[in-house]
Each structure stands twice: as structure tokens, then as C-alpha cells.
Protein backbone atom coordinates (compact mmCIF):
# COMPACT_ATOMS: atom_id res chain seq x y z
CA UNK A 1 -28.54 49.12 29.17
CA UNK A 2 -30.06 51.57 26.87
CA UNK A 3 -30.88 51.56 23.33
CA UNK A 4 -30.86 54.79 20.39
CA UNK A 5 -32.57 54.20 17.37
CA UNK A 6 -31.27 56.77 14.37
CA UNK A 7 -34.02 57.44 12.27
CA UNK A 8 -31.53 60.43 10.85
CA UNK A 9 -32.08 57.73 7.00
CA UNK A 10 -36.26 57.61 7.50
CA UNK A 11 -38.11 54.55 9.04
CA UNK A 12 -40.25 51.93 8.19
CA UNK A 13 -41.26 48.42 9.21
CA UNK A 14 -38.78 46.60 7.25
CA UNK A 15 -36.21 48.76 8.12
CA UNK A 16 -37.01 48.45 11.73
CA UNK A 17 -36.76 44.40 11.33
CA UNK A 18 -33.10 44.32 9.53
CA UNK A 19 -31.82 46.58 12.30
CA UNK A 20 -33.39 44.88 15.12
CA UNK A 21 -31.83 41.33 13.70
CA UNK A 22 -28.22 43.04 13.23
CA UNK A 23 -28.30 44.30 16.95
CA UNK A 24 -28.63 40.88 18.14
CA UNK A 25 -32.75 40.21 18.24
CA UNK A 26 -33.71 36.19 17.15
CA UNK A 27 -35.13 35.63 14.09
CA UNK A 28 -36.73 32.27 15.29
CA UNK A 29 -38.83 34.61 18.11
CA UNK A 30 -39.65 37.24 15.64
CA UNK A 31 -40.53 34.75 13.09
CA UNK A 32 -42.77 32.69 15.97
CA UNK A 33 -44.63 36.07 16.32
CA UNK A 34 -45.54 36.49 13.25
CA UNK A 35 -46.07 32.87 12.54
CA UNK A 36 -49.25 33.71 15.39
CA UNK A 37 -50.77 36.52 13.94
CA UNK A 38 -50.43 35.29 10.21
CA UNK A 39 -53.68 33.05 8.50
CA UNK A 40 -51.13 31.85 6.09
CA UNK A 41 -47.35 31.13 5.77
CA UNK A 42 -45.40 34.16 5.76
CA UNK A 43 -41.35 33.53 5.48
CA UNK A 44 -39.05 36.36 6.83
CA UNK A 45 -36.01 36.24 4.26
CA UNK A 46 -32.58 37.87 5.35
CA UNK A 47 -29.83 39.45 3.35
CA UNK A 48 -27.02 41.20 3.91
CA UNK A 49 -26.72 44.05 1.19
CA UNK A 50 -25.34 47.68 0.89
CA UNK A 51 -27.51 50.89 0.72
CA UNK A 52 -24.87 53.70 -0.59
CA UNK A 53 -21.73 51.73 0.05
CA UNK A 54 -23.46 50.92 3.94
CA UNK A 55 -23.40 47.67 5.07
CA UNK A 56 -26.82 46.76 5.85
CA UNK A 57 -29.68 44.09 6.93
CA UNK A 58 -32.45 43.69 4.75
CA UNK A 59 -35.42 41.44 5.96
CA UNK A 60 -37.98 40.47 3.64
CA UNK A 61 -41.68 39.73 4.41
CA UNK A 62 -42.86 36.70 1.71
CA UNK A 63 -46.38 36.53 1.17
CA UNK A 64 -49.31 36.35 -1.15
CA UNK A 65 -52.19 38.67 -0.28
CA UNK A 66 -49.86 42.24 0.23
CA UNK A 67 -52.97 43.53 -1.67
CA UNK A 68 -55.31 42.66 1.11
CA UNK A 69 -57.07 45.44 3.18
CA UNK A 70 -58.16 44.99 6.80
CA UNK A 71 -59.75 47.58 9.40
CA UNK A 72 -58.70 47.85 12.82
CA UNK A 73 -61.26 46.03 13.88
CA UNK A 74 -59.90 43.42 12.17
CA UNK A 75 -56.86 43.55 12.92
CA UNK A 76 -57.45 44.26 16.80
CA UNK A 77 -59.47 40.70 16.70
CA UNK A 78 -57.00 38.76 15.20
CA UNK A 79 -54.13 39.90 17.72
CA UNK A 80 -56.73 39.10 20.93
CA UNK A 81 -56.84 35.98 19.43
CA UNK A 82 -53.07 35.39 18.65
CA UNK A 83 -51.00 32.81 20.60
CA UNK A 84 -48.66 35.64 21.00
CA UNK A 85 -46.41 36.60 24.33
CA UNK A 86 -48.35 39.19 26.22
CA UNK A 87 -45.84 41.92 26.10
CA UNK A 88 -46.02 41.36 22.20
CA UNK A 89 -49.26 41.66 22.01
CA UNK A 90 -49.73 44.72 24.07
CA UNK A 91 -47.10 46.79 22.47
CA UNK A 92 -49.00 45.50 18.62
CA UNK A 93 -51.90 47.10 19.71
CA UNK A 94 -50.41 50.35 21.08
CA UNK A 95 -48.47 50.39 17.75
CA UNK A 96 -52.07 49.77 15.79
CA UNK A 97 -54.34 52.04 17.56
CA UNK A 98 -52.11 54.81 17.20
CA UNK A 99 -52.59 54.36 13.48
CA UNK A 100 -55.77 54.13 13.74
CA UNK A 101 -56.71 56.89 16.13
CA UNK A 102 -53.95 58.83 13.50
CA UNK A 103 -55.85 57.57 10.02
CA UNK A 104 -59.11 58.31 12.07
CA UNK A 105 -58.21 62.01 12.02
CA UNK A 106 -56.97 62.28 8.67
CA UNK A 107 -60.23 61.14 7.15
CA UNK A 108 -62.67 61.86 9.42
CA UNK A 109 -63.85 58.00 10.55
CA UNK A 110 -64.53 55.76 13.51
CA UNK A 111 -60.87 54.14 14.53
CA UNK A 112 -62.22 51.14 14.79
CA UNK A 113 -64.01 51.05 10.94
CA UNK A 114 -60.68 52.90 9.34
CA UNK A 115 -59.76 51.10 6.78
CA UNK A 116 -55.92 50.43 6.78
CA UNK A 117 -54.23 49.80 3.33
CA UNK A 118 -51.14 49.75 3.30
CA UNK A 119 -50.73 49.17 6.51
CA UNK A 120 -53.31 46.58 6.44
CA UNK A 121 -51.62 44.55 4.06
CA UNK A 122 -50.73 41.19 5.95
CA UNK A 123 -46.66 41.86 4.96
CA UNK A 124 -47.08 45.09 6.86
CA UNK A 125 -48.97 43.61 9.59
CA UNK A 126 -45.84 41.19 9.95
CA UNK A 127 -43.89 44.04 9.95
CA UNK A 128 -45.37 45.69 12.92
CA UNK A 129 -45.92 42.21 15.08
CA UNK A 130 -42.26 41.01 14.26
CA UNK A 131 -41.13 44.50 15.04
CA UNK A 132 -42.34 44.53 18.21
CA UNK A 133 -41.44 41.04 19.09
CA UNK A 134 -37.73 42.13 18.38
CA UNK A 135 -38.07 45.44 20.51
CA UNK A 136 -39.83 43.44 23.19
CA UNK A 137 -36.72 40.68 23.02
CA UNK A 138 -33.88 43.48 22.97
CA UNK A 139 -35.57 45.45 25.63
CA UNK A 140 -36.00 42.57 28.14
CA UNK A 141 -32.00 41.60 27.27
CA UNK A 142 -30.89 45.35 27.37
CA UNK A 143 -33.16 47.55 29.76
CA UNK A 144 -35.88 49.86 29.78
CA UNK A 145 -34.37 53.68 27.97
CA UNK A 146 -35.52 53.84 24.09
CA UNK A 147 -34.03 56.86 22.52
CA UNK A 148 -34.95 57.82 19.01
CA UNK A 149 -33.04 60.42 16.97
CA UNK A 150 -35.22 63.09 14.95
CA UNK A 151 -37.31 61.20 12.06
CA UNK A 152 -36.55 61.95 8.61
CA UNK A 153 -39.64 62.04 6.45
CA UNK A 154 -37.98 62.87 2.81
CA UNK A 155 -39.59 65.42 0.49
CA UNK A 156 -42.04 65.43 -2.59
CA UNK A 157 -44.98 63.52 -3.04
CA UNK A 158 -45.92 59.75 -2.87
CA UNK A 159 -48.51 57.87 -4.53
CA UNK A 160 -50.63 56.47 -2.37
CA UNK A 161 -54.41 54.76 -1.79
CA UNK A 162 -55.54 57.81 -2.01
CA UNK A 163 -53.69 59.25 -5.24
CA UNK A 164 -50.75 61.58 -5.20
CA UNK A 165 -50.16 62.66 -1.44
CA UNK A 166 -48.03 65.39 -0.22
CA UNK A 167 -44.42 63.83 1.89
CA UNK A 168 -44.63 63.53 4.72
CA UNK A 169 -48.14 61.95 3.45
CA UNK A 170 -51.08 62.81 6.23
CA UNK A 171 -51.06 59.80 8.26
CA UNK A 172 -47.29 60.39 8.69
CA UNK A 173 -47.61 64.07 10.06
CA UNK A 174 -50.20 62.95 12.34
CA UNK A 175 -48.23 60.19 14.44
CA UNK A 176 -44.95 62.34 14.41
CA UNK A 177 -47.24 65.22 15.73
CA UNK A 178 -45.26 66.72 18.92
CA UNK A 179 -42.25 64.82 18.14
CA UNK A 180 -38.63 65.96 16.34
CA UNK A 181 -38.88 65.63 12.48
CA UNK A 182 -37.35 66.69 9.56
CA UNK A 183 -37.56 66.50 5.91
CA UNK A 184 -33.58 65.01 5.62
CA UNK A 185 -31.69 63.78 2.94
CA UNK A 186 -34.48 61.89 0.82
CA UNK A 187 -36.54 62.97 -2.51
CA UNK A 188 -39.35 60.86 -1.75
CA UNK A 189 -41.00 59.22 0.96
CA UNK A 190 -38.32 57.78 4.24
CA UNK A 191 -40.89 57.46 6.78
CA UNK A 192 -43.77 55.12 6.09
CA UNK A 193 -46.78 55.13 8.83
CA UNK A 194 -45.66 51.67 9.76
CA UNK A 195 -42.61 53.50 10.73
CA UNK A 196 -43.77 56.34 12.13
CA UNK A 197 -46.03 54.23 14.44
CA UNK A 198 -43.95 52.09 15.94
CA UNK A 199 -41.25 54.54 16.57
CA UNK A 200 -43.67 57.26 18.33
CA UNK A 201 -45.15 54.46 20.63
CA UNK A 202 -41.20 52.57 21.54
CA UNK A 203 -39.89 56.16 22.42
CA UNK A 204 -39.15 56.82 25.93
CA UNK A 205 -36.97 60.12 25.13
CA UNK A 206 -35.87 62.14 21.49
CA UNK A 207 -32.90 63.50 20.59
CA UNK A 208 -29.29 62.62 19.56
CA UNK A 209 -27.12 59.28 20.79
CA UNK A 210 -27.19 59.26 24.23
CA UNK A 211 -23.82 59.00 26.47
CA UNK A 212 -23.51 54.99 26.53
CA UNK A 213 -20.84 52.90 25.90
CA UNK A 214 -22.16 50.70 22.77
CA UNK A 215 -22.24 47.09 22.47
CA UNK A 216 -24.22 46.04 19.55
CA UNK A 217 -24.95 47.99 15.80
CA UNK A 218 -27.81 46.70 13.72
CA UNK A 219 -28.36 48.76 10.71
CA UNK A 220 -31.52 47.88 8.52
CA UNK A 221 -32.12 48.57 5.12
CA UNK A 222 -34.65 50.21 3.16
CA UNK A 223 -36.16 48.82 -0.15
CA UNK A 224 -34.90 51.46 -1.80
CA UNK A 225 -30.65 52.41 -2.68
CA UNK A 226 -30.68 56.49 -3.61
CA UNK A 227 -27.57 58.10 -4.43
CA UNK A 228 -28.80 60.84 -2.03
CA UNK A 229 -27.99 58.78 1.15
CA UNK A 230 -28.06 55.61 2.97
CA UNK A 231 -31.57 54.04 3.13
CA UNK A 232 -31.29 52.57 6.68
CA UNK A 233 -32.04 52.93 10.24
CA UNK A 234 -29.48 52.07 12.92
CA UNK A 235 -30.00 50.52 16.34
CA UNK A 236 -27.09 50.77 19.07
CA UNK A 237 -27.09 48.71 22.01
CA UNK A 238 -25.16 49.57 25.15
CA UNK A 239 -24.28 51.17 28.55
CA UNK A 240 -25.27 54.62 29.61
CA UNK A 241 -22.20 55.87 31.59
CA UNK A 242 -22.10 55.19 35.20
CA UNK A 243 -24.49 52.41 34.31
CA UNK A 244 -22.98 50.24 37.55
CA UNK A 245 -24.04 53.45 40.10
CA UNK A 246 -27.53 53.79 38.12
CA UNK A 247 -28.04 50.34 38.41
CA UNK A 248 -27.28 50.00 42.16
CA UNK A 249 -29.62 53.22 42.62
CA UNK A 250 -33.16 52.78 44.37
CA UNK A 251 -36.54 54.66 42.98
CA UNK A 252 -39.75 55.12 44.61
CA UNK A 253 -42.25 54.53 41.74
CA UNK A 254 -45.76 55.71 42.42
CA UNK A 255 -49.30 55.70 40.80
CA UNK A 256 -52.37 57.11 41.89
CA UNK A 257 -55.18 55.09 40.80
CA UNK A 258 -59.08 55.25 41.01
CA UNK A 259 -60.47 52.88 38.64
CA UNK A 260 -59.09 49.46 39.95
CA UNK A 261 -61.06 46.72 41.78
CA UNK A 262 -60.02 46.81 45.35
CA UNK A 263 -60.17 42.95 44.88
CA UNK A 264 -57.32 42.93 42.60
CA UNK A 265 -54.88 44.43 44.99
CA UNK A 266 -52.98 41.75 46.93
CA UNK A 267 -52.72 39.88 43.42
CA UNK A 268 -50.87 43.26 41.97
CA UNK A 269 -49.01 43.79 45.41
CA UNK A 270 -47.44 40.00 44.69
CA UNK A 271 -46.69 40.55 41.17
CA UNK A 272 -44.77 43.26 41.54
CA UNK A 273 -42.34 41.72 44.44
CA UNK A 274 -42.60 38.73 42.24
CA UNK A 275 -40.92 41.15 39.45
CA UNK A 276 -38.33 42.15 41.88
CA UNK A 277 -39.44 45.19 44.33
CA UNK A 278 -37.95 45.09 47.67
CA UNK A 279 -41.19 46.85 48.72
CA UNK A 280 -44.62 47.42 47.64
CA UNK A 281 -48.13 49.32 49.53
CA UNK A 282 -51.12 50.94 49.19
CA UNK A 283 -51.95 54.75 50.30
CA UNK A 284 -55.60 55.30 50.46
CA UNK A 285 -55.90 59.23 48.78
CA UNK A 286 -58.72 61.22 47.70
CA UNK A 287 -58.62 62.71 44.29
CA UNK A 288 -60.42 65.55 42.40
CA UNK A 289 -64.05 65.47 42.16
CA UNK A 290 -63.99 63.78 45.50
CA UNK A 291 -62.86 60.70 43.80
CA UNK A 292 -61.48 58.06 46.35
CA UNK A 293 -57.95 56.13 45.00
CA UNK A 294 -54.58 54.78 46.05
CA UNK A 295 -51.56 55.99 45.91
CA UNK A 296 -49.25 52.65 44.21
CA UNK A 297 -45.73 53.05 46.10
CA UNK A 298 -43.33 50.51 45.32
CA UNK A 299 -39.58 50.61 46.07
CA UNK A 300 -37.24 48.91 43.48
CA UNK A 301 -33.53 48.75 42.28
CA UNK A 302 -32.92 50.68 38.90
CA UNK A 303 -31.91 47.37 37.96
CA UNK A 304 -35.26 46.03 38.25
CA UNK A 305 -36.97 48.85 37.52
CA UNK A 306 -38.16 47.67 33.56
CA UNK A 307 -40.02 44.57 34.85
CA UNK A 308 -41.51 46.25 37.40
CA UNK A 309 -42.88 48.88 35.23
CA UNK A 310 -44.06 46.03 32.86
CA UNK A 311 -45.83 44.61 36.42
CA UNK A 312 -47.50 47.88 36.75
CA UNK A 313 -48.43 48.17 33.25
CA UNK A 314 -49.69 44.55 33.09
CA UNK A 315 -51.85 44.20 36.37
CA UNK A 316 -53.30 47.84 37.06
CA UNK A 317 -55.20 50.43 34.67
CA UNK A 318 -53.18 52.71 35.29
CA UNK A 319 -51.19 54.75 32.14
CA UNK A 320 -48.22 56.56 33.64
CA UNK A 321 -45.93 56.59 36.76
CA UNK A 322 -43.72 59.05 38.50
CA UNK A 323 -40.40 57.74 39.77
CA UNK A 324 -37.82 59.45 42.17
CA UNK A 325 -34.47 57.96 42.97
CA UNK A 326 -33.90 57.68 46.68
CA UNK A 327 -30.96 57.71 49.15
CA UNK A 328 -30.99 54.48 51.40
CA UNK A 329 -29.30 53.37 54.45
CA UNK A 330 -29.91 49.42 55.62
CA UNK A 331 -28.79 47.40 58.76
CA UNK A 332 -26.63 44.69 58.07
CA UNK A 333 -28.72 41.63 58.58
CA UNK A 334 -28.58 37.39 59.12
CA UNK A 335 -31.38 35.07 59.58
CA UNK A 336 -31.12 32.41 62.82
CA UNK A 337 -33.63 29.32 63.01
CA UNK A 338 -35.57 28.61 65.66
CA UNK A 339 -38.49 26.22 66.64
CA UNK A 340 -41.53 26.57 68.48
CA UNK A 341 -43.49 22.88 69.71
CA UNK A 342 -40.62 21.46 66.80
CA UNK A 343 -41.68 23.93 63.84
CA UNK A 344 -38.83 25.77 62.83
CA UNK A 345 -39.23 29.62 62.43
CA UNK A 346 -36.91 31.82 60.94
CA UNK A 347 -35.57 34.43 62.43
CA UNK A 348 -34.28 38.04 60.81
CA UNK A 349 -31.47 39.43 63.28
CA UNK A 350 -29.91 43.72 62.28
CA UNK A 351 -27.09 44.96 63.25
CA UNK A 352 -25.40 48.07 63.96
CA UNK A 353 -21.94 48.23 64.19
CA UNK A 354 -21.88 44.47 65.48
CA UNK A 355 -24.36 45.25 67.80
CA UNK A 356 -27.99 43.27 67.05
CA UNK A 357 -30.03 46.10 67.82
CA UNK A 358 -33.31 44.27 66.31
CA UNK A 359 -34.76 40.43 65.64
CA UNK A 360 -37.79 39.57 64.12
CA UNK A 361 -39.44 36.56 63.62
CA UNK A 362 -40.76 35.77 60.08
CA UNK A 363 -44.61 36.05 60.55
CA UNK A 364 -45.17 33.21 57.81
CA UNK A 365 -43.40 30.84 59.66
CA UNK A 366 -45.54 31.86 62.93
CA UNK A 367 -48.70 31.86 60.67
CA UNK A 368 -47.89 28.22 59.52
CA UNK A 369 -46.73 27.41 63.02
CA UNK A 370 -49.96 28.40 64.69
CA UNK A 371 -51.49 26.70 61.70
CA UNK A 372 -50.03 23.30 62.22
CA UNK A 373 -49.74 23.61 66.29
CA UNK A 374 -53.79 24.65 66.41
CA UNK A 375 -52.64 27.57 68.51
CA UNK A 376 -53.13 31.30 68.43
CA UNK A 377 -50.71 33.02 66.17
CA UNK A 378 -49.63 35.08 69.13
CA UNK A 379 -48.98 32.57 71.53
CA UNK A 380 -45.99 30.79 69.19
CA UNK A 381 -45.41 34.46 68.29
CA UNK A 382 -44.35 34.92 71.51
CA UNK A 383 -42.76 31.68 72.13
CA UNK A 384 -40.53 32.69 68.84
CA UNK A 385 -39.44 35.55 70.33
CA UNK A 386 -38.42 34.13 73.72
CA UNK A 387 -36.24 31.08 71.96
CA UNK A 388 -34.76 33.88 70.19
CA UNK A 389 -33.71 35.80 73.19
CA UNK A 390 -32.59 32.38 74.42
CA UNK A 391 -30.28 31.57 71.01
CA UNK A 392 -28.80 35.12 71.42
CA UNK A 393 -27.95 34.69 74.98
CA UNK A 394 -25.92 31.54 74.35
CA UNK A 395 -24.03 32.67 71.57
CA UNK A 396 -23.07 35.61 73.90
């Protein structure tokens, strides 16, 4: 699956939540999420209402302190502390360090002591946490591609914290830095730094609707109704085309890494066949400045690919992968039982054209054999391999 996120009508946080609930995301988990990260009730109100004659979701935060100004620090505490689902909380604190390290910047601070107000404003804080709750729900339903369209920013000026700002205010030029922008159809402000962030960390690619066959259209609306344009942002959900090849296609995904303990290794190796690789190892590699590292190689189906990455990203330090997509050929294969000293072992026959041209006993069951029996590995290793020979020979 693969998702596109028009931004073509501006962005913001509540715009982001009404389009994520009309493409199919549940309110009950976004609402949980921010439920965590609130010290209060907050209530997430949904309406359906028109912005220019477009049918449209509008999602309201409810709550009393919007006036209230945290710092990052803050902020960054509270979601460490948060009952929240680890992917939620991850992608939160990409989201709010990149406003951070943006508002940093602007004014010349320490991240962590910026002061964040508007954005610190608990409704906006439940913008960004239920925001990504929603993109973390769609994206485990729907795949791993994130497309956003160009972001328009509007024109003018804005009042602000800070007095009458320039559109697209500082903050805002600062996170869409590097990225496709454009002033679009809007007089004021379209893209809010809530906005800004959370699109410019979801991105995997820019540019216009992909080729996909769509499923789902959640369009969310803006406070605002111009006469100038729609106030919303869309979200389609769907198929790239040839999504059944892509899906069926293997990729080598690799990762050199230097800064991980060498303890933590067969942990990461499990997780990630635990996510779904066929195949996972370790390539020791020297890097520059003489640095030694491993080389991550793990072999996975497109389909799996997404929670595989999330493996990666969730159990090593490391910050970006390479993938290539592979040609494979494979043996047709069948597993046969057989027992050593009345310990059944499995047994992993290939074949060739008919022909078994290779069978392997599962090592587990030889370790857990030997384990049992109180006899050297090799030994029922052996004895495996000869019952084996023996099964073959009466089935012809």
C-alpha cells in the first residue's frame, strides 16, 4: 500500500487529524494517545463540515490551558514518561525535535530551553501525538511509502508570539528547508509549524500523486473557510501499480554500524526474523578513521519490508539503510521427521526437478536432542543424518 498526502490547501495539526480519521484511522487509538500524554481531559470532537463547497473532516481539540507554554524539555519528559505505543512515541519526538532544533535556529537558543508557544499549547501538543498515532495506525494497515505533495504556505503576514511575522512565518521556512513549497492559493497563513513538522519528518518521497490505485480519501479541514480555496488537506490510501509483483519482490537491506554493543546483537538478529526476514547476519567491516563496524544484511519480502525497517529502527542506532531488490531462485523443499534414542528431529529435504539433491537436519532439534540424551551434539548429529538416509531409502 502507499499513502499521498496533498498539502496543495496548506497543513496543520488539525487538518492532519480530520484527514487521517476520514481515510479510515480510529478515533478511540488516536484519542488513547492523547489521553497518555495529556495532564488533563482533552476531548477530540468530530464534524463533518464543508470548506468552499468541499466535503470535509474537522476534528476539534477541547481543552482549557491552549494558553499554556512548555519547552522541549518539557515536553520531551512528559512523552518518556507517557504510557504511549513505542512507535508513537518515537515518531512524537522526531516530530518535536525537529521543531525545536527549527525554533532553535530562528532565535538563536538551546533546543532543549526553546520555548514553544504555540506549539506548546497542550491542544497543539494533542495535535502532534494524535497525529502521529493516526499515521502510525494507517501506516502499519497500509505499508511503508509516504508521499507528500508540495506544501502550500499562503502569503502575507501572521500575528504571532512574536508580533507581526512575515508568511511563511520563520519557524515555517526552516522545517520546509530543502523540501517543495509554495506560496498557493491562501492570503494568510496555510501551513502552521505543527504542520510543517510533522509533514517533513512522515515524508518518505515529494512530489505529485503517485501511480496507485486508491482505496480510501480522508480530507481534513482547516479552521478557517476562504473564498480563495478549500482549507483542507487530503490523504489517499491505496495500491501502487504492480503492487502484487512489488510485494512478492525480495530486498537486501543493509546498515553499517559502529556504535552498537556487540552484546546486543543476537537480541537484534531475533527481532528482525521475529518481524519477518527470511534471513539476517553480521559482516565484520572496517570504516573510516580505522573505525571497526558491521555491515547489518538482512534479506526480506517487500511485503515485510515496513516492520522490518521499524526492527532496525527500534533495536540498533543506526539512522538510515540502503536497500536493493534482488533476483532469487529456491529449491522446492518438505520437512521429514525423524528420531534419534526416541527424540524426534526434523528434517529439511530440497529438491530439484524431483530429485532430493540435499537434507538437513534442523540443528535445534539436534541441540535439544544432545541436550536431553547427555550426548555430544555431533554424535545424534550424525545419527540424524543416517536415519535420514535410512527414511529416504525406503520411500525409494
Amino acid at each position: 500500500m502507499t499513502i499521498w498526502v496533498d498539502a496543495s490547501g496548506g497543513a496543520s495539526g488539525d487538518m492532519l487529524l480530520g484527514a487521517l480519521l476520514g481515510a479510515g484511522a480510529d478515533l478511540s487509538v488516536i484519542q488513547a494517545a492523547v489521553d497518555a500524554i495529556a495532564p488533563e481531559p482533552v476531548s477530540l470532537r468530530v464534524e463533518q463540515v464543508q470548506r468552499n463547497g468541499f466535503a470535509a473532516t474537522r476534528c476539534h481539540v477541547e481543552i482549557e490551558d491552549s494558553e499554556h507554554h512548555r519547552t522541549w524539555r518539557d515536553i520531551r519528559t512528559r512523552l518518556l514518561a507517557a504510557e504511549l505505543h513505542e512507535d508513537v512515541r518515537a515518531l512524537a519526538l522526531r516530530v518535536f525535535e525537529r521543531l525545536a532544533a527549527a525554533e532553535a535556529r530562528v532565535h538563536g537558543a538551546d533546543p532543549l530551553d526553546v520555548a514553544f508557544h504555540e506549539v506548546g499549547a497542550l491542544d497543539a501538543i494533542a495535535d502532534v501525538v494524535g497525529a502521529c498515532a493516526g499515521f502510525v495506525e494507517l501506516r502499519r494497515a497500509a505499508g511503508s511509502t509516504i508521499t507528500v505533495s508540495p506544501v502550500a504556505v499562503g502569503s502575507g503576514t501572521v500575528r504571532g508570539a512574536h508580533g507581526l511575522l512575515p508568511v511563511p512565518p520563520p519557524a515555517v521556512a526552516e522545517l520546509l528547508r530543502g523540501v517543495p513549497s509554495l506560496a498557493g492559493p491562501g492570503e494568510t497563513e496555510s501551513c502552521t509549524p505543527t504542520g510543517a513538522a510533522l509533514l517533513t519528518t512522515l515524508a518518505d518521497t515529494w512530489g505529485p500523486q503517485p501511480e496507485m490505485t486508491v482505496r480510501e480519501v480522508g480530507v481534513g479541514a482547516g479552521g478557517r473557510d476562504p473564498d480563495t480555496h478549500a482549507n483542507v488537506l487530503r490523504i489517499l490510501v491505496g495500491e501502487p501499480v504492480g503492487a502484487d509483483v512489488d510485494r512478492r519482490q525480495p530486498l537486501l537491506i543493509e546498515s553499517n554500524i559502529d556504535d552498537l554493543d556487540p552484546r546486543v546483537w543476537p537480541s537484534v538478529i531475533a527481532a528482525l526474523l521475529e518481524a519477518g526476514a527470511s534471513d539476517a547476519w553480521l559482516t565484520p567491516i572496517l570504516m573510516k578513521k580505522g573505525r571497526p563496524a558491521h555491515t547489518l544484511s538482512v534479506l526480506v519480502s517487500a511485503a515485510d519490508a515496513e516492520r522490518v525497517r521499524a526492527a532496525i529502527w527500534r533495536h540498533t542506532s543506526t539512522i538510515g539503510v540502503r536497500e536493493v531488490p534482488l533476483g532469487k531462485h529456491a529449491l522446492d523443499r518438505e520437512m521429514v521427521a525423524v528420531e534419534v534414542d526416541g527424540h524426534g528431529i526434523d528434517v529439511k529435504l530440497a529438491r530439484h526437478e524431483g530429485e532430493i539433491v540435499n537434507a538437513q537436519p534442523e540443528w535445534d532439534d539436534v541441540a535439544r536432542a544432545a541436550s536431553a540424551l547427555g550426548r555430544p551434539a555431533n554424535d545424534v548429529l550424525a545419527e540424524a543424518v543416517a536415519a535420514t538416509r535410512a527414511l529416504l531409502r525406503e520411500r525409494g
